[in-house]
Protein backbone atom coordinates (compact mmCIF):
# COMPACT_ATOMS: atom_id res chain seq x y z
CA UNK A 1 -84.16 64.92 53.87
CA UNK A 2 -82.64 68.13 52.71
CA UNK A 3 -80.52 70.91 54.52
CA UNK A 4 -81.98 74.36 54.70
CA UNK A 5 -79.87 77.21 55.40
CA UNK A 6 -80.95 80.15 57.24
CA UNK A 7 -79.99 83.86 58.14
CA UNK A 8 -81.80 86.14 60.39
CA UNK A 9 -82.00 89.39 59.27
CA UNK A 10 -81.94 91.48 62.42
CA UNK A 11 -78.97 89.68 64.48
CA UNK A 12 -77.45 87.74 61.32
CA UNK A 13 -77.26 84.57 62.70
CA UNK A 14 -77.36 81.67 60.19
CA UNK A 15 -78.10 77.95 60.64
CA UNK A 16 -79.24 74.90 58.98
CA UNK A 17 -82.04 72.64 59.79
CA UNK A 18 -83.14 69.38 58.16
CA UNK A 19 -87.11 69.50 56.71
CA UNK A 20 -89.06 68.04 54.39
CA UNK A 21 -90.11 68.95 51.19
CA UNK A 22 -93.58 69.34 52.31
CA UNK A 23 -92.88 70.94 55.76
CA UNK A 24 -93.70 74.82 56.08
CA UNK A 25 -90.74 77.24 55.80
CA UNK A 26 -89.32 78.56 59.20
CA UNK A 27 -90.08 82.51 60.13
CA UNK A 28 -88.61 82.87 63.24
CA UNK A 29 -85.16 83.38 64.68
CA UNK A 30 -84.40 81.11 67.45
CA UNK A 31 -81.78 83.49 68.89
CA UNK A 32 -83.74 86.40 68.85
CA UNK A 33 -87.27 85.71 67.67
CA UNK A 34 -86.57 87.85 64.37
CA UNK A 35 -87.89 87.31 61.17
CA UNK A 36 -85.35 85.14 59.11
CA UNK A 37 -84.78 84.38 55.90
CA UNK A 38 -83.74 81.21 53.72
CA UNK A 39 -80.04 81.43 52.31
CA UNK A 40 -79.94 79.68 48.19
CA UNK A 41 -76.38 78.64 47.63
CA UNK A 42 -75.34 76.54 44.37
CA UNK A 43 -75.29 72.60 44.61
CA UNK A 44 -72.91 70.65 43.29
CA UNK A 45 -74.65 67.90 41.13
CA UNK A 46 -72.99 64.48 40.47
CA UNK A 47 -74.72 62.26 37.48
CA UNK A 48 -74.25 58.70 37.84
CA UNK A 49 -75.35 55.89 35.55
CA UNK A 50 -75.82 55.67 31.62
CA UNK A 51 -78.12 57.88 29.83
CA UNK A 52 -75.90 61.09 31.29
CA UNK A 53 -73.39 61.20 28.43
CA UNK A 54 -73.44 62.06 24.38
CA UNK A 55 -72.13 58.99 23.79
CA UNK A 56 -74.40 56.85 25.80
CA UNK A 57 -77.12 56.91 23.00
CA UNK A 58 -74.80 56.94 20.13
CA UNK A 59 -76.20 54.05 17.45
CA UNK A 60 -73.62 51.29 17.03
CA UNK A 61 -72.07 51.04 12.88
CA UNK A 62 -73.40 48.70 11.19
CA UNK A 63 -71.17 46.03 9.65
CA UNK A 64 -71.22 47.56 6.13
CA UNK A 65 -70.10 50.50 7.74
CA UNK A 66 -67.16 49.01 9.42
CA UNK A 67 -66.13 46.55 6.75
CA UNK A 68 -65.82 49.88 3.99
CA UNK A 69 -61.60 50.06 2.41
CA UNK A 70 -60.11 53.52 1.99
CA UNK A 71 -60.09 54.14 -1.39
CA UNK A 72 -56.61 53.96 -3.33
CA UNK A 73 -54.53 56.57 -3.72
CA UNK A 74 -53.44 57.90 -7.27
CA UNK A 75 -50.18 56.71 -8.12
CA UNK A 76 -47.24 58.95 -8.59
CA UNK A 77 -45.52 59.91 -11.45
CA UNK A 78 -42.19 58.03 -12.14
CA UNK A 79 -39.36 61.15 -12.06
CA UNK A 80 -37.86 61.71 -15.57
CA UNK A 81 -34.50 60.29 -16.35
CA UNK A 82 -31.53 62.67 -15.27
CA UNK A 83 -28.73 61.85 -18.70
C-alpha cells in the first residue's frame, strides 16, 4: 500500500498515512479539523531485471561477423642506403 504525505494548511502539521489506490483522498486535519493538503515529493525508482538496459536487447554477431581478419597493412618502404 502506498504512503501519502500530508500538510495542513492552517496549523502546518504534516503526516503520512497508508491508503489505497482506490481509497478517497483525506480533507481534514486531525489536529485541528483544517482543510489539508497532499505533499508530492520525488521517488527514487530502482529497475531490476533484464529489459531495463541498452544492452539488454542488443542482437548477438553473427559468426561471419566475428570470424572477419583486419585487413593488412601496406608495407613500408625499405630506407635508402646511407654510402
Amino acid at each position: 500500500m502506498p504512503t501519502y504525505q500530508y500538510a495542513c494548511n492552517a496549523c502546518a502539521h504534516e503526516f503520512e498515512v497508508f491508503q489505497s489506490f482506490s481509497d478517497a483522498s483525506l480533507t481534514q486535519c486531525p489536529e485541528c479539523k483544517g482543510d489539508i493538503r497532499k505533499v508530492y515529493s520525488a521517488v527514487g525508482v530502482v529497475f531490476k531485471g533484464s529489459g531495463f538496459y541498452k544492452t539488454d536487447s542488443v542482437k548477438s554477431k553473427s559468426s561471419s561477423d566475428v570470424a572477419k581478419p583486419a585487413p593488412a597493412a601496406p608495407a613500408a618502404a625499405p630506407a635508402p642506403k646511407a654510402d
